[in-house]
C-alpha atoms as a PDB file:
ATOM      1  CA  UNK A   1     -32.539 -18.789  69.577  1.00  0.00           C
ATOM      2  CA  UNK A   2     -29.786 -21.078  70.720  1.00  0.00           C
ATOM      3  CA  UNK A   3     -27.106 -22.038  67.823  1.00  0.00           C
ATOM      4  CA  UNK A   4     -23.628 -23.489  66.622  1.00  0.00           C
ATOM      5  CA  UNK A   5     -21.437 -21.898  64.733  1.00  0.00           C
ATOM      6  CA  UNK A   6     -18.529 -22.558  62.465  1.00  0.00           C
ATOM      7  CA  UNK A   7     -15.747 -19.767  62.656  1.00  0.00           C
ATOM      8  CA  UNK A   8     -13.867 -17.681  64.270  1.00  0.00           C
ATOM      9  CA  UNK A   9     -15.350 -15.666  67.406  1.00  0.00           C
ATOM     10  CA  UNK A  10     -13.784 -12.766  66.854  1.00  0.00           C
ATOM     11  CA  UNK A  11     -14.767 -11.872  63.755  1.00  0.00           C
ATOM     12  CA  UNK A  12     -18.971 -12.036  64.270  1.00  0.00           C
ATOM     13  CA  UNK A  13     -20.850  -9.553  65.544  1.00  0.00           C
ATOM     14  CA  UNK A  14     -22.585  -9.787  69.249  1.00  0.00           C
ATOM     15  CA  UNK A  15     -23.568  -7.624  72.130  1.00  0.00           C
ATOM     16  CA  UNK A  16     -21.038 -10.228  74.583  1.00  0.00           C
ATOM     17  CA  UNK A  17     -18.259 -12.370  73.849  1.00  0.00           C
ATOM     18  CA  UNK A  18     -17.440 -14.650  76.857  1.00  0.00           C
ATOM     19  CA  UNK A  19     -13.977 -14.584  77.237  1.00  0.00           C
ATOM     20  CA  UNK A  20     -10.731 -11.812  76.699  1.00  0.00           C
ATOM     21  CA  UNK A  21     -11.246 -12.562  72.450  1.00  0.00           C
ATOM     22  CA  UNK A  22     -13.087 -10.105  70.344  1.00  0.00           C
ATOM     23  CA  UNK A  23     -13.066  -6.333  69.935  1.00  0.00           C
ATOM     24  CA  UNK A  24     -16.023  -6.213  67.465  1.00  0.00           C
ATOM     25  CA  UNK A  25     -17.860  -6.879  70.600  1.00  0.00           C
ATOM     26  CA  UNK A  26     -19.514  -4.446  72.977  1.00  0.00           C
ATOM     27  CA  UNK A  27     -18.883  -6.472  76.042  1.00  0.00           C
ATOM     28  CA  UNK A  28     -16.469  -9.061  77.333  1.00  0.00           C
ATOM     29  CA  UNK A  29     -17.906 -10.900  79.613  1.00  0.00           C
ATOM     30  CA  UNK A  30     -15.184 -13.392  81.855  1.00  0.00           C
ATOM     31  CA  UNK A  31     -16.118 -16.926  83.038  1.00  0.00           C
ATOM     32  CA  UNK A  32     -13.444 -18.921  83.794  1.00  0.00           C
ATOM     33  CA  UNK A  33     -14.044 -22.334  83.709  1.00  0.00           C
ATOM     34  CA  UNK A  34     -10.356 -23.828  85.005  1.00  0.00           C
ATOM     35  CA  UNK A  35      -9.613 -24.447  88.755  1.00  0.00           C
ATOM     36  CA  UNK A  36      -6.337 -24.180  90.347  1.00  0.00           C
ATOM     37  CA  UNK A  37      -5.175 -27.563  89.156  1.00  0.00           C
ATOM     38  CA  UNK A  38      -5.550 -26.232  85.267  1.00  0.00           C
ATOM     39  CA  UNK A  39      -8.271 -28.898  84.827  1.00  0.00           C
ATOM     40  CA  UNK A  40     -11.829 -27.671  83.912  1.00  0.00           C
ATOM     41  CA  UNK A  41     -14.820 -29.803  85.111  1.00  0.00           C
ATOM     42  CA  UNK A  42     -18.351 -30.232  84.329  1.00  0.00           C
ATOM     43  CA  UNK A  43     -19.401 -28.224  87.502  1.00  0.00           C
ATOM     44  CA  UNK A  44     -17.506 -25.261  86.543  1.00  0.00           C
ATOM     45  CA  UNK A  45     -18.299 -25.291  82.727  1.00  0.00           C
ATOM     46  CA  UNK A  46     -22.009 -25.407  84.328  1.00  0.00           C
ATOM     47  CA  UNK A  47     -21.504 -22.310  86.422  1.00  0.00           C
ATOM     48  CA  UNK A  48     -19.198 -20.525  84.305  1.00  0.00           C
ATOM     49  CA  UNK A  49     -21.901 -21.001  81.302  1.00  0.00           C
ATOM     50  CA  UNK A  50     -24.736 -19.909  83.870  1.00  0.00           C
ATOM     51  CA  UNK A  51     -22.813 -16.979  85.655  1.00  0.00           C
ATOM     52  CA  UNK A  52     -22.198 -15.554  81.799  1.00  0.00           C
ATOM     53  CA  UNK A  53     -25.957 -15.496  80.753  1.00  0.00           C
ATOM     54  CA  UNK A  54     -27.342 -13.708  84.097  1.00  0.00           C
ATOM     55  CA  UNK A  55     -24.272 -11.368  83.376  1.00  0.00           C
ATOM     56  CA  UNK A  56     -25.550 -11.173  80.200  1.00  0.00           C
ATOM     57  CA  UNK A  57     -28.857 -10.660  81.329  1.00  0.00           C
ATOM     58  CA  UNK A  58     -27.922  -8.040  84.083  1.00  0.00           C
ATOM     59  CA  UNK A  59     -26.645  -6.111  81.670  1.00  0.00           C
ATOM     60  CA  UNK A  60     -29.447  -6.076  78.863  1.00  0.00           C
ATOM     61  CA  UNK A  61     -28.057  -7.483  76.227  1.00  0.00           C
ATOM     62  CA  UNK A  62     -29.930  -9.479  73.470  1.00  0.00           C
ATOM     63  CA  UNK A  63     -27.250 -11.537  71.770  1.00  0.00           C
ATOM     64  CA  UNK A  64     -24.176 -13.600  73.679  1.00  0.00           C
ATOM     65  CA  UNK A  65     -21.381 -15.854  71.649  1.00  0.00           C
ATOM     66  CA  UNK A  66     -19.711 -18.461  73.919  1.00  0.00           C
ATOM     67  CA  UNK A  67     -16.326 -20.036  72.345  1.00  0.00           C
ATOM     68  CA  UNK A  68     -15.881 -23.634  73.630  1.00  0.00           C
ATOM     69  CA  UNK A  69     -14.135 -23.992  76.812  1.00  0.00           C
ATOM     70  CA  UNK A  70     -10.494 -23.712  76.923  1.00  0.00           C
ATOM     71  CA  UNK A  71      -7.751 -26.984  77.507  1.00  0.00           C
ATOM     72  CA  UNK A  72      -8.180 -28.370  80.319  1.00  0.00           C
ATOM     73  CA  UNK A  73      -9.257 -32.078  79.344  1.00  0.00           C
ATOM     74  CA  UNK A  74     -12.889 -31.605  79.167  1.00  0.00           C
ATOM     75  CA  UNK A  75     -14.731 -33.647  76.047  1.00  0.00           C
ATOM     76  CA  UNK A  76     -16.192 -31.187  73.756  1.00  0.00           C
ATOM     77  CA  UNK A  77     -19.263 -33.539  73.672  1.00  0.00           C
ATOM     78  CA  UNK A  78     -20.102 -33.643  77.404  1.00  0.00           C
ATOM     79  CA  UNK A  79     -19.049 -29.506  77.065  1.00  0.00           C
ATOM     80  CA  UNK A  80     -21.680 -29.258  74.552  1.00  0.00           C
ATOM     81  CA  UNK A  81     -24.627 -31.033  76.465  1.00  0.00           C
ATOM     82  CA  UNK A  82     -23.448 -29.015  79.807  1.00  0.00           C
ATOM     83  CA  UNK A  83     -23.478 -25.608  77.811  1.00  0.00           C
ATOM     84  CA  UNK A  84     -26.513 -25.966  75.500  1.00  0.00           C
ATOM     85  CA  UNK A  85     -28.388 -27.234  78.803  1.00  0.00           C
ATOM     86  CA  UNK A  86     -27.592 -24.356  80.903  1.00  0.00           C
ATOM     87  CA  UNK A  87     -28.612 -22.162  77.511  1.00  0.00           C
ATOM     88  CA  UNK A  88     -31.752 -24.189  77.358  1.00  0.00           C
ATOM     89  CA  UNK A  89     -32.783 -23.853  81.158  1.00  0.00           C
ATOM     90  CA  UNK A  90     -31.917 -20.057  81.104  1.00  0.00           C
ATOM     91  CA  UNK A  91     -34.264 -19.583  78.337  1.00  0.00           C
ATOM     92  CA  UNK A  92     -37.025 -21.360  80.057  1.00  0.00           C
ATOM     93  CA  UNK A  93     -36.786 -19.275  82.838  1.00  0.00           C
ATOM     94  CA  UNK A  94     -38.087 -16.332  80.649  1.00  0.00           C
ATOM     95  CA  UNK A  95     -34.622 -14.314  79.109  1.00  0.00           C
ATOM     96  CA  UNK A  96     -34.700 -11.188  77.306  1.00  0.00           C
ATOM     97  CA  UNK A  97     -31.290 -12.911  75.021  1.00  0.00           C
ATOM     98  CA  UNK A  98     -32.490 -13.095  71.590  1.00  0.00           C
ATOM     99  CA  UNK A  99     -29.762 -15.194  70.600  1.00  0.00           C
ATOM    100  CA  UNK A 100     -27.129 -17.532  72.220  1.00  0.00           C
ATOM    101  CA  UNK A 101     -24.501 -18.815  70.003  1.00  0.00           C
ATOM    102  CA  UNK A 102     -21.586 -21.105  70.576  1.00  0.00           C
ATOM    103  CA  UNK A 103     -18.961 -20.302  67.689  1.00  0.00           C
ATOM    104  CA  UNK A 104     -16.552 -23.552  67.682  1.00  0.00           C
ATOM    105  CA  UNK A 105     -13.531 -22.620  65.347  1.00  0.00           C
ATOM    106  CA  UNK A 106     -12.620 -26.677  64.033  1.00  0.00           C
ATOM    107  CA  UNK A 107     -15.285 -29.122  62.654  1.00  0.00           C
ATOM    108  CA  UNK A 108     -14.769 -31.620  65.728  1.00  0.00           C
ATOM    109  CA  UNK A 109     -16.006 -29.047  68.310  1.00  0.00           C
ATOM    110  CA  UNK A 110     -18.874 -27.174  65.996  1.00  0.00           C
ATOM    111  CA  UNK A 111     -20.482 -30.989  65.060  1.00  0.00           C
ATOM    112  CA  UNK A 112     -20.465 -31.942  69.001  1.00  0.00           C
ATOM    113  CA  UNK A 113     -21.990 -28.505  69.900  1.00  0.00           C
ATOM    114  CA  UNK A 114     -24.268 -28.228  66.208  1.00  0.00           C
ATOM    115  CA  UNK A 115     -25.632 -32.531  67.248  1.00  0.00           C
ATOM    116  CA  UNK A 116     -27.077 -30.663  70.491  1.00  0.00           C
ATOM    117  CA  UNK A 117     -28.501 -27.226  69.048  1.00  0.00           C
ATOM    118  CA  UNK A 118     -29.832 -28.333  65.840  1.00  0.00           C
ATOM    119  CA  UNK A 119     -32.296 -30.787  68.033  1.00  0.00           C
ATOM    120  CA  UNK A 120     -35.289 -29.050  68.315  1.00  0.00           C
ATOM    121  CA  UNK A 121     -37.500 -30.603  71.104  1.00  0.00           C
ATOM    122  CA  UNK A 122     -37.359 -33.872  73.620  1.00  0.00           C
ATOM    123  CA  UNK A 123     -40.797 -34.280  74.786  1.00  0.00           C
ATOM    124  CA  UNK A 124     -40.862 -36.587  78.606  1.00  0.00           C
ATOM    125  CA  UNK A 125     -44.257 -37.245  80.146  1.00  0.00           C
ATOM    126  CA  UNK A 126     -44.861 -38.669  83.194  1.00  0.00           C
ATOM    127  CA  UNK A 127     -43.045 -38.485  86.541  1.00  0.00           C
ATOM    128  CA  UNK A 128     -40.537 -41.498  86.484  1.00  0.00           C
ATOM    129  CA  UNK A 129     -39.163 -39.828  83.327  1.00  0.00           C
ATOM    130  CA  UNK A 130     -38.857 -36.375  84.369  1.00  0.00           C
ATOM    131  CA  UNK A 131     -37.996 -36.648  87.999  1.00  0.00           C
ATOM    132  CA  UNK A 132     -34.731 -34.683  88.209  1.00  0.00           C
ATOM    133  CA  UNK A 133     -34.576 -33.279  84.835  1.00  0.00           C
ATOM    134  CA  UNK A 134     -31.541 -32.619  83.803  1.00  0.00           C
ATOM    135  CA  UNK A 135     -29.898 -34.058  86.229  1.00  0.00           C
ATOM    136  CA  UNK A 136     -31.377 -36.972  87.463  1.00  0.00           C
END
């Protein structure tokens, strides 16, 4: 189950936390998602997100809480639709996670990341449409 959460990271209670926050959790898992220019970009919110779950993965656990990413300028819409994707794809590929949550402490980050996690399907048939998916 992929979901957004309200509140504040350190305080719920999952096998991973991805980042240095957290001491109720079993693991800390880091993925950082800045360059050396202090700017984080789509590409590395992509791989940090991805690099965390087959961590996550590698290691057996069944429950992972990503916090949103850090400064570094990026939009906490185009965050959302990067993170949730790589949590979608992940999950397609057959994962033993029973639960991926992003836990967004304000209201502006947990209603970009909730508008993405609360949909439940997109059906595309048909080649022209799919061609590329999610990238194309």
């Amino acid at each position: 189950m992929i979901k957004s959460i309200q509140g504040d990271i350190t305080e719920l209670d999952f096998d991973a936390v991805v980042n240095a926050a957290g001491s109720r959790a079993r693991h800390i898992i880091h993925a950082e998602v800045m360059g050396g220019d202090k700017i984080n970009g789509p590409d590395m919110v992509r791989a940090a997100t991805r690099n965390a779950l087959l961590k996550a993965e590698e290691m057996n656990l069944k429950s992972i809480a990503f916090p949103a990413p850090g400064a570094g300028g990026l939009d906490f819409d185009l965050a959302a639709r990067i993170m949730v994707c790589e949590a979608r794809r992940h999950v397609a590929g057959g994962s033993a996670l029973e639960q991926i949550a992003f836990v967004l402490f304000d209201e502006h980050g947990y209603r970009s990341f909730n508008r993405i996690t609360g949909r439940e399907a997109i059906v595309c048939l048909g080649d022209s449409i799919t061609y590329g998916f999610p990238f194309g």
